[in-house]
Protein backbone atom coordinates (compact mmCIF):
# COMPACT_ATOMS: atom_id res chain seq x y z
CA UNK A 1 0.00 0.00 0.00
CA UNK A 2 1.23 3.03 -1.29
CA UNK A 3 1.13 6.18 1.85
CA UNK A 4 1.57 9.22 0.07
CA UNK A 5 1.62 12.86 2.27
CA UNK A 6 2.34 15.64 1.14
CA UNK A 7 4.74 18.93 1.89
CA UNK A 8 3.67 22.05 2.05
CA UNK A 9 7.66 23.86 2.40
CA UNK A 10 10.86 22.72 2.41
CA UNK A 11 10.85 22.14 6.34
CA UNK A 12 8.02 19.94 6.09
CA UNK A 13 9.70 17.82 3.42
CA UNK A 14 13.17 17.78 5.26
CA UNK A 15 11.01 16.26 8.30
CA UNK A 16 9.83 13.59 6.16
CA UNK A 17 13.37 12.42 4.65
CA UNK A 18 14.61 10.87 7.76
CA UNK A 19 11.14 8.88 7.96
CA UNK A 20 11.58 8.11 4.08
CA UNK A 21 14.60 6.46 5.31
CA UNK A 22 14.18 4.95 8.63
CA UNK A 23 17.05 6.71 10.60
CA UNK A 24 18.61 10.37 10.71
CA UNK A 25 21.62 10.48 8.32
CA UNK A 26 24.86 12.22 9.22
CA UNK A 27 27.43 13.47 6.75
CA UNK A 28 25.31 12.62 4.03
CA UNK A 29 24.28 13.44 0.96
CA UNK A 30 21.07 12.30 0.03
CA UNK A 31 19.19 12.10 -3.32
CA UNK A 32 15.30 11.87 -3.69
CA UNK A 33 14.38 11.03 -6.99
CA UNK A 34 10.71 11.67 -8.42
CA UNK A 35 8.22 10.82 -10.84
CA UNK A 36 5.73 13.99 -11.34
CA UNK A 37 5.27 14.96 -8.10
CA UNK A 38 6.04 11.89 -5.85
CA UNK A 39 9.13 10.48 -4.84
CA UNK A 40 10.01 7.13 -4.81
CA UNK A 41 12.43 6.48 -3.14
CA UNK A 42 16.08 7.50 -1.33
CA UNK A 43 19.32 7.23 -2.11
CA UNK A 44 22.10 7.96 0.46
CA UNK A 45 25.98 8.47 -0.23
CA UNK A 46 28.60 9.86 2.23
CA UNK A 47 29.41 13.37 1.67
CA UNK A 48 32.84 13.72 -0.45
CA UNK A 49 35.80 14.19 1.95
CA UNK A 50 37.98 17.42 1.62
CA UNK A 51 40.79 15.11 -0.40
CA UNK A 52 37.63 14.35 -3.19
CA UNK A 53 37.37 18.22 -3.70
CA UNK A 54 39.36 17.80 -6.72
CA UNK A 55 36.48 15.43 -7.74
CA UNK A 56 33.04 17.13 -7.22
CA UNK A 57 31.85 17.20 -11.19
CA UNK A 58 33.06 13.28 -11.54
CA UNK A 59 31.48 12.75 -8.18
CA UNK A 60 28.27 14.74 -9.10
CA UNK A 61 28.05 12.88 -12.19
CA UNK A 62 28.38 9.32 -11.11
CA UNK A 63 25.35 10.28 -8.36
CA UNK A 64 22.99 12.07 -10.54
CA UNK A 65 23.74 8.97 -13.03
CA UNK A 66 22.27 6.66 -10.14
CA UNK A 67 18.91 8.84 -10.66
CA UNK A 68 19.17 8.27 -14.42
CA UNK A 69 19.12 4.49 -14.05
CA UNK A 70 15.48 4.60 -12.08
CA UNK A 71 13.00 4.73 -15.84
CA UNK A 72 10.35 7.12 -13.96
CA UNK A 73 12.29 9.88 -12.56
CA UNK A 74 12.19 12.71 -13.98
CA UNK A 75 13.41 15.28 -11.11
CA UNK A 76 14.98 14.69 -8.13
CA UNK A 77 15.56 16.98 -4.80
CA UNK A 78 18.80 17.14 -2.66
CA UNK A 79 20.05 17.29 0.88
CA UNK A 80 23.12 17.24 2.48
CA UNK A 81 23.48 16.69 6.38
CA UNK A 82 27.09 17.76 6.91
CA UNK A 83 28.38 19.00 10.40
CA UNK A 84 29.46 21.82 8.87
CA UNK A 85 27.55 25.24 10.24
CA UNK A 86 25.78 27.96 8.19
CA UNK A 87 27.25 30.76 10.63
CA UNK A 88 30.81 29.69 9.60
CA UNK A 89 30.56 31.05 5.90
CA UNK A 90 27.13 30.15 4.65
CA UNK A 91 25.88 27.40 3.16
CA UNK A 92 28.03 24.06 3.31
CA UNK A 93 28.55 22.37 0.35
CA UNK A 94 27.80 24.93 -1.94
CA UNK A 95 30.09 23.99 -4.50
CA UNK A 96 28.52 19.72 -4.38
CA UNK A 97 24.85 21.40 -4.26
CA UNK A 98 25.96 23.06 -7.81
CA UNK A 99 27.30 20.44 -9.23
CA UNK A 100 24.46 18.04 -9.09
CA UNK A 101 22.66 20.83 -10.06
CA UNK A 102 24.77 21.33 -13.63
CA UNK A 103 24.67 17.57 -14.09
CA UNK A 104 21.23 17.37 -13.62
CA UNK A 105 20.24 20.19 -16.47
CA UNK A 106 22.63 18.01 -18.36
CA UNK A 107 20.73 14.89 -18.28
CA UNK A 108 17.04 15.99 -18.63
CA UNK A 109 16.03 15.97 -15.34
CA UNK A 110 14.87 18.80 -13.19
CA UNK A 111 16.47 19.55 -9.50
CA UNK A 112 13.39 20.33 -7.45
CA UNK A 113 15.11 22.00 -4.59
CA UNK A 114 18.57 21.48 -3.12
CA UNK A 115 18.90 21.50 0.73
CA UNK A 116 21.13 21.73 3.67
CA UNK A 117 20.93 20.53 7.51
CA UNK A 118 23.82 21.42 9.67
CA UNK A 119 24.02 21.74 13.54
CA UNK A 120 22.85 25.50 13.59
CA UNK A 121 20.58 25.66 10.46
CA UNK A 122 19.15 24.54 7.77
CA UNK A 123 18.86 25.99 4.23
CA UNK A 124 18.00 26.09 0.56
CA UNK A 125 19.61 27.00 -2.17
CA UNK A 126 16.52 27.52 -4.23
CA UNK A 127 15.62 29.96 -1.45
CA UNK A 128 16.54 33.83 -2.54
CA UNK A 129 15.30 34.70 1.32
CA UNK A 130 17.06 32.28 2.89
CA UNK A 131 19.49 34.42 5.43
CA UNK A 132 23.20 33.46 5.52
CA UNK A 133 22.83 31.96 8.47
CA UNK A 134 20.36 29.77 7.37
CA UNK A 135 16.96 28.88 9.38
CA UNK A 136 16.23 27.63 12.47
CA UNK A 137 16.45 24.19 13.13
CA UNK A 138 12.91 24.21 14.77
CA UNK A 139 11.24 24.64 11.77
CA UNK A 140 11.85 21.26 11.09
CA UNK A 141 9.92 19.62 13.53
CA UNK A 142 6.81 21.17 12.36
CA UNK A 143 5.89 17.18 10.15
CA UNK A 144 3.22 17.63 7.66
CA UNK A 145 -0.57 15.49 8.31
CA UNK A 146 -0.08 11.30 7.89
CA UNK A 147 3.80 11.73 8.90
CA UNK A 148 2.99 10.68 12.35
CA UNK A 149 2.90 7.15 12.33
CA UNK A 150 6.22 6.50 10.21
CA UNK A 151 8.86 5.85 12.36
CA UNK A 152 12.62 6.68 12.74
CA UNK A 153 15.27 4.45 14.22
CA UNK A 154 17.54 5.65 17.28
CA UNK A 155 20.85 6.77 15.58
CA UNK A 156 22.13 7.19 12.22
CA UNK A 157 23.28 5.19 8.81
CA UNK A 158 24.66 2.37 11.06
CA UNK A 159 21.74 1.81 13.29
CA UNK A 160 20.76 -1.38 13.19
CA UNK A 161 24.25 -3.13 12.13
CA UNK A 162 25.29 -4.04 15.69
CA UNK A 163 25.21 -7.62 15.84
CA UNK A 164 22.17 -8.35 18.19
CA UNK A 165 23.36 -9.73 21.84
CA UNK A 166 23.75 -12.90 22.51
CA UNK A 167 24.37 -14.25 25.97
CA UNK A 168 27.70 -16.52 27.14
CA UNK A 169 25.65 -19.94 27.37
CA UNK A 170 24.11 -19.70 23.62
CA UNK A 171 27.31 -19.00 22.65
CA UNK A 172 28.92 -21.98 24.48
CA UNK A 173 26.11 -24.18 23.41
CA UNK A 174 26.52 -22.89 19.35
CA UNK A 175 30.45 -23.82 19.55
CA UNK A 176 29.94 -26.86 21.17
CA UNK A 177 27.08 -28.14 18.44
CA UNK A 178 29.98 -26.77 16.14
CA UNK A 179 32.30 -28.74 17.33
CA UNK A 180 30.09 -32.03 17.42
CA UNK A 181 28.61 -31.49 13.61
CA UNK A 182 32.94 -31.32 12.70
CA UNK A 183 33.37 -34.74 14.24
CA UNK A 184 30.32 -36.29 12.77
CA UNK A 185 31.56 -34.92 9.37
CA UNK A 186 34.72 -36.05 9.74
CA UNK A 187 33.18 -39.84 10.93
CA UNK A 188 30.88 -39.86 7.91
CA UNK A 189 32.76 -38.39 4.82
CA UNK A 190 36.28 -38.34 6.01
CA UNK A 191 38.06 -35.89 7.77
CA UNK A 192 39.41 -33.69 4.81
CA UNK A 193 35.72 -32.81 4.74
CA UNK A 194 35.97 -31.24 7.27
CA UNK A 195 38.41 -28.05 6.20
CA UNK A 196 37.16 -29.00 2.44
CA UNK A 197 36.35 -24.92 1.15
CA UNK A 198 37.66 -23.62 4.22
CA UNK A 199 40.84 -21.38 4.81
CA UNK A 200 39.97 -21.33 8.60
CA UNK A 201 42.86 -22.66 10.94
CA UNK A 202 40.39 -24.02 13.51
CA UNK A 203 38.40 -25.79 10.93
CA UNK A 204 41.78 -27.71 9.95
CA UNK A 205 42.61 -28.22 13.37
CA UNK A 206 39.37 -29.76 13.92
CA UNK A 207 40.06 -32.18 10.83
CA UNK A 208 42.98 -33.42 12.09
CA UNK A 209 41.55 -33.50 15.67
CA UNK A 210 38.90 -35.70 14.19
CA UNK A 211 41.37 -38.00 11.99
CA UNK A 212 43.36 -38.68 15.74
CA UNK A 213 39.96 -39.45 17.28
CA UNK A 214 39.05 -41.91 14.44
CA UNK A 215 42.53 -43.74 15.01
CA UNK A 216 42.69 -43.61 18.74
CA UNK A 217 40.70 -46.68 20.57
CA UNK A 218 39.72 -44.27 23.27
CA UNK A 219 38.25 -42.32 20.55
CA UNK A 220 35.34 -39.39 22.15
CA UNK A 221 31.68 -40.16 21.63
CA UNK A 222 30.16 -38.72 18.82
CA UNK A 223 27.16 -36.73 19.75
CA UNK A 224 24.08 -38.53 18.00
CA UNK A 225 22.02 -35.16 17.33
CA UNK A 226 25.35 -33.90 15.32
CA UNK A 227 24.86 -37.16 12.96
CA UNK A 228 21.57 -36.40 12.79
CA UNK A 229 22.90 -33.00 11.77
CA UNK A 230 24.72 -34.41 9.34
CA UNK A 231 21.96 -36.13 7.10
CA UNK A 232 20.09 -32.31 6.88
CA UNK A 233 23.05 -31.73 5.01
CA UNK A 234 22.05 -34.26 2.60
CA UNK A 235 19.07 -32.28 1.01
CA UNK A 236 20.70 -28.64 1.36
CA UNK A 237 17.94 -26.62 -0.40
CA UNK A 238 15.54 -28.01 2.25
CA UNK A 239 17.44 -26.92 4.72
CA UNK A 240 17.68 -23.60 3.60
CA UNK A 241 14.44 -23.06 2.44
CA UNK A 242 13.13 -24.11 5.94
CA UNK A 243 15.65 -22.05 7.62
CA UNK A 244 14.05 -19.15 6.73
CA UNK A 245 10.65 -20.32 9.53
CA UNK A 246 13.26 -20.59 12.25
CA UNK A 247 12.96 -17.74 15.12
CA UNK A 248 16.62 -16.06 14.86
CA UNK A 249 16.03 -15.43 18.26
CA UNK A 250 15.59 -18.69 19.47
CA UNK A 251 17.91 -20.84 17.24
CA UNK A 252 18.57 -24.49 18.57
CA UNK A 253 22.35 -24.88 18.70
CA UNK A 254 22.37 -27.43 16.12
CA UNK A 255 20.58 -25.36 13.48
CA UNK A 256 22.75 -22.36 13.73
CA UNK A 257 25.96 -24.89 13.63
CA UNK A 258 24.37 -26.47 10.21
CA UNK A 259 24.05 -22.94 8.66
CA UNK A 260 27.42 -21.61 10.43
CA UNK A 261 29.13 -24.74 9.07
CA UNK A 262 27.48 -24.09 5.55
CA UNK A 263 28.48 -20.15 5.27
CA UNK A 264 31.98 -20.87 5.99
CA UNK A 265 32.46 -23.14 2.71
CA UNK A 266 31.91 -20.80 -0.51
CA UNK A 267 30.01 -23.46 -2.44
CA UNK A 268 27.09 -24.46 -0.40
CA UNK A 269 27.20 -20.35 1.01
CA UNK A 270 26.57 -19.69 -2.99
CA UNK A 271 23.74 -22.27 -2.87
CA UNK A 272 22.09 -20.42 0.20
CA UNK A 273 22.36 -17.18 -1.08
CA UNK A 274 21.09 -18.07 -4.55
CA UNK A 275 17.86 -19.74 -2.93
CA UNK A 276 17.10 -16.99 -0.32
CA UNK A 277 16.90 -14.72 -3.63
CA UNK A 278 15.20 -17.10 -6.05
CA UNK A 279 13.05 -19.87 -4.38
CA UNK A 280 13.73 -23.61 -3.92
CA UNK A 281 14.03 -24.43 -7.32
CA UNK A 282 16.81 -21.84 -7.66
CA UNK A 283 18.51 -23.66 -5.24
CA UNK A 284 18.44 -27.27 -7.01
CA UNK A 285 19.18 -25.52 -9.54
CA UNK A 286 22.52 -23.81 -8.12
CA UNK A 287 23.29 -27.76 -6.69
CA UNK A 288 23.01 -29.03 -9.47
CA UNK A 289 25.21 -26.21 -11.19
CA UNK A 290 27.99 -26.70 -8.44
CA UNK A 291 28.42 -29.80 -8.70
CA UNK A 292 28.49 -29.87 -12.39
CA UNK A 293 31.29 -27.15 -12.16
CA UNK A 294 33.27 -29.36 -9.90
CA UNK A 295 33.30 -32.05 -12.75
CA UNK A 296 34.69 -29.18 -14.96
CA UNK A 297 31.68 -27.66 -16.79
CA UNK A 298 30.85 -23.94 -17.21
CA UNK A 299 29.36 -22.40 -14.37
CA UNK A 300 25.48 -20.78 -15.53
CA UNK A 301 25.72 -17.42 -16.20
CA UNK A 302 22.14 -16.59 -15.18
CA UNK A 303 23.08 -17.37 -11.46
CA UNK A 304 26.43 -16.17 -11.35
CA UNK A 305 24.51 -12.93 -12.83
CA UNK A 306 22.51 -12.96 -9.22
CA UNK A 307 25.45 -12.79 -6.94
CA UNK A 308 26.80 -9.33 -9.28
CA UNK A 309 23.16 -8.11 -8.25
CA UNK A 310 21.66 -8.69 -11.72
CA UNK A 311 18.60 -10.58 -12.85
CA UNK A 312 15.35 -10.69 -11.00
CA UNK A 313 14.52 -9.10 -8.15
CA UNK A 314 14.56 -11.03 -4.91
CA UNK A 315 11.50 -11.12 -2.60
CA UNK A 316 12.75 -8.52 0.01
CA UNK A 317 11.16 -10.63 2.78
CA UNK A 318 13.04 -13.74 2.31
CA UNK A 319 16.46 -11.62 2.18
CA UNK A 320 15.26 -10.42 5.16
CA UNK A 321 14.33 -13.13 7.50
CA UNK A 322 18.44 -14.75 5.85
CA UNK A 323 19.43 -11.70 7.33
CA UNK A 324 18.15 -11.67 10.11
CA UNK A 325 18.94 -15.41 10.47
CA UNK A 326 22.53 -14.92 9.45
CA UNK A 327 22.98 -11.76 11.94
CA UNK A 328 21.66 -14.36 15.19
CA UNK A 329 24.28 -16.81 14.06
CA UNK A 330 27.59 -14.62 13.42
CA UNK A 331 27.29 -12.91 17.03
CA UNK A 332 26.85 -16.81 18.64
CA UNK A 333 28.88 -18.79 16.43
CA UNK A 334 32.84 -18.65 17.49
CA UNK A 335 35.15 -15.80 16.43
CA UNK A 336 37.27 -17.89 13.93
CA UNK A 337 33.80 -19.57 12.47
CA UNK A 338 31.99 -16.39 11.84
CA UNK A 339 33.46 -14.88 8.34
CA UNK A 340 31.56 -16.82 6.43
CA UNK A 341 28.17 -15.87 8.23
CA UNK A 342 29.53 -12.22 8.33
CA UNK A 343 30.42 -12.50 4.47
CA UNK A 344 26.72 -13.69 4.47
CA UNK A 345 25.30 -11.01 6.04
CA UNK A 346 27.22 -8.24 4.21
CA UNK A 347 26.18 -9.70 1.13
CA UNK A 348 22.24 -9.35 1.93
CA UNK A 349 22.86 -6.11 3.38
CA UNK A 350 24.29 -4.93 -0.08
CA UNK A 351 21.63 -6.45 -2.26
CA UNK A 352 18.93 -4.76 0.20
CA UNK A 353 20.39 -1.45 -0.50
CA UNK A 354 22.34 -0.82 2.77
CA UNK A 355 25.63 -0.67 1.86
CA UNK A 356 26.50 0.89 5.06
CA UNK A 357 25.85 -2.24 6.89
CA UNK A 358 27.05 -4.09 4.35
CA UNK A 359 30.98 -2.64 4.68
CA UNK A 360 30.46 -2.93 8.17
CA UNK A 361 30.15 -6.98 8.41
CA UNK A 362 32.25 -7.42 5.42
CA UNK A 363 35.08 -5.45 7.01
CA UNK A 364 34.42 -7.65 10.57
CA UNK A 365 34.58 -10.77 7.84
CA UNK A 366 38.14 -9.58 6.79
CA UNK A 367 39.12 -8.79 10.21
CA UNK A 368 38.97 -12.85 11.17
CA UNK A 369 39.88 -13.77 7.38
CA UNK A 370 42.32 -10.89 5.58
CA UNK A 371 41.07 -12.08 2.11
CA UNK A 372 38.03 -13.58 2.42
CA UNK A 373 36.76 -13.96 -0.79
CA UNK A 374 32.88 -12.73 -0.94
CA UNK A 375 33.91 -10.08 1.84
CA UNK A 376 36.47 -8.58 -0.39
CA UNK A 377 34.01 -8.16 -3.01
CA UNK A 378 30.92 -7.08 -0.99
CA UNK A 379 33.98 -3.92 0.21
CA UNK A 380 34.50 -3.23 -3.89
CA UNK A 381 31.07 -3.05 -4.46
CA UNK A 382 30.73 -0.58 -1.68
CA UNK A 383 33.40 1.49 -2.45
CA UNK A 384 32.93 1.89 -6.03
CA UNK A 385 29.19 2.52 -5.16
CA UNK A 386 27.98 -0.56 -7.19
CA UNK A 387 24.11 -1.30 -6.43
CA UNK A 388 22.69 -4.16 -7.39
CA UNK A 389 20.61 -3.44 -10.51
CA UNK A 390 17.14 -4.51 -9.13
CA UNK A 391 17.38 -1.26 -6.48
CA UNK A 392 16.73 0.73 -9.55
CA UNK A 393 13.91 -1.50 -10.55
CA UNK A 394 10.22 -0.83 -8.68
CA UNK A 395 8.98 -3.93 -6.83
C-alpha cells in the first residue's frame, strides 16, 4: 500500500526524509528522486571528503547517473546533512549542491530544490530569502498530516548493524554443536571434509583432531544429534528453504551450527544465497550447477549474474528473514567460524540497499579472514558505489 503525504515547504519535506529512510543520516548526501510529483524512493551516499574536492563534477556525475538508471524519474531533490555550520561562511557544500545541479540540467532531469541541515541551520539554495545563516532548526519539527505514524530508528546510517546480543551460554552451546557437527563430518565423509572450502585454521585443526579421534581406541563419543545434523546436510535446499521459519532469536544450537558450518564453505554459502533470492528451485538448480562445475563444466551465467546483483529481483522478505537469520548466528557462532556468516550477512545487506551495513560486516569478515573472498568483493562493491541493478527497478 502506497502512503503518500504531502509537503507544504521545504521544512516539512526535510522532516519527512529521515522517515523516508528509517534513521537520521549524518554526513550525508542524500538524493530523492521523483516521478511527477512523488518520490520514490532514497538514495544515500557519504558526503565527499575534503581530499575528493578535486572530484566534485566526476562525483556529481556518477550520483545524478544513479537517478538516471530509475526509468520514472524525472526530477529529483537534494540534501546534504554535513556537520558543517551555516554561521561559519554560509551554506556548506555549496560547491557539491551546484554540481548536481549542472549535471542534472545536463541529463534531462529537473532539481526540485537542493537543501542543507547542519548543527545550527538549515537551508536552501533555491531559497533567494534564505538568510546566511540559514533557518532555524525548529522549523523542522513542524511534520506535515499522515507523517505521524512512520517511524525513525535511534541513531544514524549504522543503526541497526550491531550484531544483536547474545548471551555466554548460547554461545557456548553454538560452539559446542559446532564442534560435534565437525566430528560427525569427519566420521561420515572423512576428515578432509571437514576443512574441504575452508581457509579457517580451527576448521583444519578440527580435521585433524577428528582424523586422531578416528585412530585412537579411546576415541570421544560422537554426539548422535550432530549425525543427525549431518543427514540435513544431505538435502541442502531443504534446509535452507526451511531455515528461513526458524525464530533467529531462538535458534537451537544445532541449526545455527548447520548454517554456520554451511556459510563458511563458498560453495554451499553460494547455494544459500542463490535460494534466499530465487526460491527452492533456484537452489536445485545452483546444486546441481555446483556440482556440475566441480566435474569441470561452465558455471550458468544466469546465477552467477545474481550474486553481481543482476537478474530478478529477490522477494525482500526472504532476504530479510536470511538476514536476520545470518545476523543471530555470526554474534553466537565462534570468532574464527563467523566470516563466512559475516560475508553472508554483508552480502544481503548490499543487495537490500544498505551498503553501510554491508561494509560494516564485510570489514568484521576480513578482520577474522584478511582475504576472504565474498567479503572482499561485498567492500569493492561498496566502495565503487555498485548497487545491485534490481534497487533501480520498482517492486
Amino acid at each position: 500500500m502506497t502512503t503518500i503525504i504531502k509537503a507544504a515547504n521545504a521544512a516539512q519535506f526535510l522532516s519527512l526524509v529521515p522517515k523516508m529512510l528509517g534513521y537520521r543520516p549524518t554526513r550525508s548526501l542524500v538524493l530523492i528522486p521523483f516521478a511527477g510529483s512523488r518520490s520514490i524512493g532514497a538514495m544515500r551516499f557519504d558526503l565527499p571528503t575534503a581530499a575528493e574536492s578535486a572530484e566534485i563534477d566526476r562525483i556529481a556525475a556518477t550520483l545524478i547517473g544513479m537517478v538516471c538508471r530509475l526509468p520514472e524519474a524525472d526530477a529529483v531533490a537534494a540534501v546534504a546533512y554535513t556537520d558543517e555550520c551555516f554561521a561559519d561562511a554560509g551554506m556548506p557544500h555549496l560547491d557539491l549542491i551546484e554540481a548536481l545541479q549542472q549535471r542534472a540540467d545536463a541529463c534531462g532531469v529537473r532539481m526540485t530544490d537542493a537543501l542543507c541541515v547542519g548543527p545550527d541551520a538549515w537551508g536552501s539554495r533555491f531559497d533567494p530569502t534564505c538568510p546566511l545563516e540559514g533557518r532555524p532548526l525548529e522549523e523542522l519539527d513542524a511534520e506535515p498530516r499522515g507523517a505521524e505514524h512512520l517511524s525513525v530508528a535511534e541513531g544514524d546510517q549504522a543503526a541497526g548493524s550491531e550484531l544483536p546480543p547474545v548471551d555466554l551460554a548460547e554461545k557456548e552451546r553454538t560452539a559446542r554443536a559446532l564442534a560435534a557437527l565437525d566430528d560427525a563430518v569427519g566420521l561420515l565423509c572423512g576428515p578432509e571434509s571437514v576443512a574441504r572450502s575452508s581457509t579457517s585454521t580451527a576448521a583444519r585443526e578440527s580435521a585433524e583432531e577428528a582424523a586422531s579421534d578416528q585412530e585412537s581406541p579411546d576415541a570421544r563419543r560422537v554426539d548422535p544429534q550432530a549425525l543427525a545434523t549431518v543427514c540435513t546436510l544431505d538435502d541442502l535446499p531443504t534446509l535452507f528453504e526451511e531455515a528461513l521459519e526458524w525464530d533467529a532469536e531462538a535458534l537451537a544450537p544445532f541449526d545455527a551450527a548447520a548454517l554456520a558450518w554451511c556459510l563458511a564453505r563458498p560453495a554451499l554459502r553460494d547455494i544459500a544465497l542463490v535460494q534466499w533470492c530465487g526460491g527452492m528451485s533456484a537452489g536445485d538448480e545452483a546444486l546441481e550447477a555446483q556440482l556440475r562445475w566441480e566435474s569441470g563444466e561452465e558455471y550458468p551465467a544466469d546465477l552467477a549474474m545474481q550474486m553481481w546483483g543482476e537478474g530478478e529481483r529477490p522477494d525482500p522478505d526472504r532476504l530479510e528473514a536470511a538476514l536476520a537469520l545470518s545476523r543471530r548466528i555470526a554474534a553466537a557462532a565462534p570468532r574464527e567460524a563467523r566470516a563466512g556468516v559475516l560475508a553472508t550477512c554483508g552480502w544481503l545487506s548490499w543487495a537490500l540497499g544498505r551498503s553501510t551495513h554491508a561494509e560494516r560486516y564485510a570489514t568484521l569478515a576480513c578482520e577474522i579472514e584478511p582475504e576472504h573472498g565474498l567479503a572482499e568483493i561485498v567492500r569493492s562493491f561498496v566502495l565503487a558505489g555498485h548497487l545491485p541493478d534490481w534497487a533501480f527497478r520498482r517492486g
